[in-house]
Protein backbone atom coordinates (compact mmCIF):
# COMPACT_ATOMS: atom_id res chain seq x y z
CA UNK A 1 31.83 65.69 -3.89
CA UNK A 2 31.62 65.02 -7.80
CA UNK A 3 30.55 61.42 -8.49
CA UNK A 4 33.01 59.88 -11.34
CA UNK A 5 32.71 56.83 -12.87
CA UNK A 6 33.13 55.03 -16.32
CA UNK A 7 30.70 52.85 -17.68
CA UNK A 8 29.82 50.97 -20.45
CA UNK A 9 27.63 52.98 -23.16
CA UNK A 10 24.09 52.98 -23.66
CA UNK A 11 21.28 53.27 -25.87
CA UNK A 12 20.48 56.71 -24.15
CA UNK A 13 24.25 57.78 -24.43
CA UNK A 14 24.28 58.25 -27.81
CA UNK A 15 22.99 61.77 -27.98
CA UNK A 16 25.56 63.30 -25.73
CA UNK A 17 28.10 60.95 -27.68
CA UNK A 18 26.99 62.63 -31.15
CA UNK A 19 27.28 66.32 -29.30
CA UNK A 20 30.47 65.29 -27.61
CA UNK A 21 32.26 64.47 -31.29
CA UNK A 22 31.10 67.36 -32.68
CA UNK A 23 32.53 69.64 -29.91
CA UNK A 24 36.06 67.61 -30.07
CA UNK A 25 36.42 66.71 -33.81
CA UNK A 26 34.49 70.02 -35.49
CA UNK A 27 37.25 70.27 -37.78
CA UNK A 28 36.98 66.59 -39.13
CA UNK A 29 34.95 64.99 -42.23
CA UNK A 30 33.04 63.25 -39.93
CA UNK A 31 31.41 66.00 -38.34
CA UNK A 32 30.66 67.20 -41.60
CA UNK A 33 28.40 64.23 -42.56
CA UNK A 34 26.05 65.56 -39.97
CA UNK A 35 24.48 64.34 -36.07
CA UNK A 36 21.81 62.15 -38.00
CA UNK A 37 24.91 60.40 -39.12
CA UNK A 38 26.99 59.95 -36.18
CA UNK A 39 23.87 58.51 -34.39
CA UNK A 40 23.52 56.39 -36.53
CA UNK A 41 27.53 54.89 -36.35
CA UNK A 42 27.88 54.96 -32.78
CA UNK A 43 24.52 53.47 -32.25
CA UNK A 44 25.19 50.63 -34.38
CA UNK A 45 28.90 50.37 -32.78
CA UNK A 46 26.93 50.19 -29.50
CA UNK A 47 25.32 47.25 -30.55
CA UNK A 48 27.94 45.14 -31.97
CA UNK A 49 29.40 42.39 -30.29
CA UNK A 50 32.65 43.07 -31.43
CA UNK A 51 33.33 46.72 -30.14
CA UNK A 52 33.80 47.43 -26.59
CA UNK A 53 32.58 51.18 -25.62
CA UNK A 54 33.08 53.34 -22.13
CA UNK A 55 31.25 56.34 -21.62
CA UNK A 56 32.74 59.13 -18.26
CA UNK A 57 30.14 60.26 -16.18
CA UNK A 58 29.91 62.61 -14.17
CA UNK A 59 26.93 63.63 -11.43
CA UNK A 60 24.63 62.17 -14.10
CA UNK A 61 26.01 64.04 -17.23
CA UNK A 62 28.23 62.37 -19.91
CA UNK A 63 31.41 64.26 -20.20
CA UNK A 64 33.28 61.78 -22.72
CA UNK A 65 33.23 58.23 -24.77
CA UNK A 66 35.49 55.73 -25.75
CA UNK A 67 34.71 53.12 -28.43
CA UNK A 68 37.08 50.16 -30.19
CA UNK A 69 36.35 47.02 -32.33
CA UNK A 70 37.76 43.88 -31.95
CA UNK A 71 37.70 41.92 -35.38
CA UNK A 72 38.58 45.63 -37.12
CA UNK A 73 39.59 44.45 -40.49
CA UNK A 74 36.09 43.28 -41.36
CA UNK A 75 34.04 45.31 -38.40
CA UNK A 76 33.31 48.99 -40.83
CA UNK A 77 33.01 47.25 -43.87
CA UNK A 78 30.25 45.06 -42.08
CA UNK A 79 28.72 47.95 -40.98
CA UNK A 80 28.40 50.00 -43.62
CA UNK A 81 27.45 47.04 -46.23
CA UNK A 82 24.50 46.18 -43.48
CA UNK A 83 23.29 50.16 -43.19
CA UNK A 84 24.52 51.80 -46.61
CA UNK A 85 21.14 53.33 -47.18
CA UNK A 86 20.72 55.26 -44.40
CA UNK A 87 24.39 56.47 -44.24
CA UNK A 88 23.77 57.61 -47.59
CA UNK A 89 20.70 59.28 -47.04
CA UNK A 90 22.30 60.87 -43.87
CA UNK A 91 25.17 62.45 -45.34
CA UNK A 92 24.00 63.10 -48.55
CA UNK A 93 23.64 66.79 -47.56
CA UNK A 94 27.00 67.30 -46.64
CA UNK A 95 28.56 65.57 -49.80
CA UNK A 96 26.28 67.84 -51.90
CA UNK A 97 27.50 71.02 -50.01
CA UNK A 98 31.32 69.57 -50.57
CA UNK A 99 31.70 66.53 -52.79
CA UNK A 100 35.28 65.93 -51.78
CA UNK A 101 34.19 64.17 -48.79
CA UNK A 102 32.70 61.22 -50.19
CA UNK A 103 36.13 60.42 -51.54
CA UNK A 104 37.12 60.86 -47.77
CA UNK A 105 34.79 58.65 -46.34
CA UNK A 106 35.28 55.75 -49.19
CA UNK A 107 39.13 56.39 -48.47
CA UNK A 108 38.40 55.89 -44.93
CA UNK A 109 36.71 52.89 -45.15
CA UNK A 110 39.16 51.41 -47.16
CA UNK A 111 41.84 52.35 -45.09
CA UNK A 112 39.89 50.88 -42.56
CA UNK A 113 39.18 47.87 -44.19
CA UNK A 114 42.98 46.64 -44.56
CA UNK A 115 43.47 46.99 -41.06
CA UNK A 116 44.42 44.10 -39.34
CA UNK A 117 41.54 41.78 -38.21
CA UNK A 118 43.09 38.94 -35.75
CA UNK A 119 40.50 38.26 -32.91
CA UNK A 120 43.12 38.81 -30.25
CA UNK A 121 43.71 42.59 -31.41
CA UNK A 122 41.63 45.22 -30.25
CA UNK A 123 42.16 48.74 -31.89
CA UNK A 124 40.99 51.94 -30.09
CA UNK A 125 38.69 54.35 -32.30
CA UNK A 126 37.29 57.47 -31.38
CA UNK A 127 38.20 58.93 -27.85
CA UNK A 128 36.84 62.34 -26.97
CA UNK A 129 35.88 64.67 -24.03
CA UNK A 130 34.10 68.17 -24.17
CA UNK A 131 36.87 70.48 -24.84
CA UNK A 132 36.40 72.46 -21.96
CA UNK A 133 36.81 68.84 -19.50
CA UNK A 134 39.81 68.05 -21.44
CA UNK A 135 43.55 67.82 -19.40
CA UNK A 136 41.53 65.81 -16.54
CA UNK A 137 42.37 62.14 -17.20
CA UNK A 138 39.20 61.82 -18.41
CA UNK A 139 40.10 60.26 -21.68
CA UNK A 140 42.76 58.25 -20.20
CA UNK A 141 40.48 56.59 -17.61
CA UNK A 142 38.10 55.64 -20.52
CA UNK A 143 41.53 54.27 -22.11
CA UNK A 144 42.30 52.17 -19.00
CA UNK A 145 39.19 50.41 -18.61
CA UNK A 146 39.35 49.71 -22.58
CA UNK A 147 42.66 48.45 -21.96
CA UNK A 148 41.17 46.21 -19.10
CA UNK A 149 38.25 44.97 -20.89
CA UNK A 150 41.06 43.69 -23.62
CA UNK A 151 43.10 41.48 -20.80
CA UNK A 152 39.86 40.42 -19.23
CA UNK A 153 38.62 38.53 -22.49
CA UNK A 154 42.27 37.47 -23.46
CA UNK A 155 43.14 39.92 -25.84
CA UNK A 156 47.00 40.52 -27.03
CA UNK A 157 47.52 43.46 -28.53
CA UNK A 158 45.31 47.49 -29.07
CA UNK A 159 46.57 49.44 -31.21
CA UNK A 160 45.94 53.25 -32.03
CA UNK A 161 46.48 56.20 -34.39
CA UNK A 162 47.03 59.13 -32.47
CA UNK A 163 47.88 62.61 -35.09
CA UNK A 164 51.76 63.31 -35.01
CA UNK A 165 50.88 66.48 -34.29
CA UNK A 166 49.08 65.50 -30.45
CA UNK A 167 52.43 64.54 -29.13
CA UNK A 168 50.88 65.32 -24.95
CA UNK A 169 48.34 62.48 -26.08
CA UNK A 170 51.07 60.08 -27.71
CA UNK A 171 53.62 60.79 -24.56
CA UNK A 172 50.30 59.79 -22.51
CA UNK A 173 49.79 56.92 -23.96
CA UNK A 174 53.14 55.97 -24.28
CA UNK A 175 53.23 56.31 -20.15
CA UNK A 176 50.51 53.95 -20.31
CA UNK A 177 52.53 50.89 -21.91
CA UNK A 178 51.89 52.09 -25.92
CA UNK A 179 54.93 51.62 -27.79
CA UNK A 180 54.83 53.95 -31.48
CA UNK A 181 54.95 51.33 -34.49
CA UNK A 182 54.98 53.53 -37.05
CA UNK A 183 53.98 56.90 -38.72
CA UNK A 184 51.63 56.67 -41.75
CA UNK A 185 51.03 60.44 -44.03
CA UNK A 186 47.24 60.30 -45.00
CA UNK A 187 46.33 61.96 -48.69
CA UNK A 188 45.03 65.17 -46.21
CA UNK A 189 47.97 65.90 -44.95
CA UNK A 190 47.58 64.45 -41.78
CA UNK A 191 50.89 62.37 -40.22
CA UNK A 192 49.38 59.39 -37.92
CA UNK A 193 51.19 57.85 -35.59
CA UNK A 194 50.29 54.36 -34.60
CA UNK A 195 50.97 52.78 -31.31
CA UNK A 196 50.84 49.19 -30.07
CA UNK A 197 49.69 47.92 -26.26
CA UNK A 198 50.81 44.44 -25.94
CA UNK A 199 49.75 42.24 -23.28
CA UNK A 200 52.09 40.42 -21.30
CA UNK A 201 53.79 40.95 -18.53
CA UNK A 202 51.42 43.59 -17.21
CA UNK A 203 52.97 46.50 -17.94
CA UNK A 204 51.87 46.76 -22.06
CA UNK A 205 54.77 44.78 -22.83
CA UNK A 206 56.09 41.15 -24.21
């Protein structure tokens, strides 16, 4: 029988992290700035004290990750103010190849920036699986544990952005106690939708 388990991430997790995001996002910027790149953020948002990251393992191979930041308003802009060189070095290829996406990534952090930064609020970043493992639960057990980790250290609130077009993911979530907030068009196009988890009564509700 298939041993199944979610963990927190490692050091040595990043590398399947990196390949896992690049499988499950190909067609966003941030696969364009390159592996050297996404190493580099989800090895520094390993570190931090103020995200909270799952990995979902399976017989010894990582199959999906979960990361979030407490603290978000300030948490990117932190991070890339403390690394800016090597970001820049690292996706300097891929802005020379298409320009347009360093006015992507300086929208994004700014966009990240203004996002609210209460220590009781946890928001929910990146959650993939390999495309082929997706429709498992995978994702949604990596979710759950986030979730728990949120209640165990007294959070009140995660929040996530979920694409208007995902709606299986958004009804999922919503299952899970996520209530939608509101919906948010981004300059690509993109319609967001934003859900809220609060903490109360145990059930992702005041």
């Amino acid at each position: 029988m298939a041993q199944k388990h979610v963990r927190p991430m490692l050091p040595k997790d990043i590398p399947a992290v990196v390949e896992i995001h690049i499988a499950a996002f190909s067609g966003y910027f941030t696969s364009m700035l390159g592996p050297k790149f996404l190493a580099l953020f989800y090895g520094e948002i390993q570190r931090s004290s103020s995200a909270v990251t799952y990995v979902f393992e399976r017989d010894g191979r990582v199959l999906g990750f979960s990361v979030g930041t407490f603290s978000h308003g300030g948490f990117y802009r932190r991070l890339f103010l403390r690394r800016w060189f090597p970001f820049a070095v690292y996706s300097f290829a891929a802005v020379l190849k298409q320009p347009t996406i360093l006015v992507r990534v300086v929208r994004s952090l700014f966009q990240r920036v203004a996002k609210p930064s209460q220590k009781d609020l946890a928001v929910l970043g990146p959650t993939a699986v390999f495309p082929d493992e997706e429709g498992r639960g995978y994702g949604l057990m990596m979710v759950s544990a986030f979730l728990d980790h949120v209640k165990e250290v007294g959070g009140k609130q995660v929040r996530a952005e979920v694409r208007k077009e995902d709606q299986n993911l958004i009804r999922a979530y919503q299952n899970m106690g996520f209530a939608v907030l509101r919906e948010t068009n981004v300059p690509s196009g993109t319609v967001l939708v934003e859900l809220c988890y609060r903490i109360g009564n145990g059930d992702g509700h005041d």
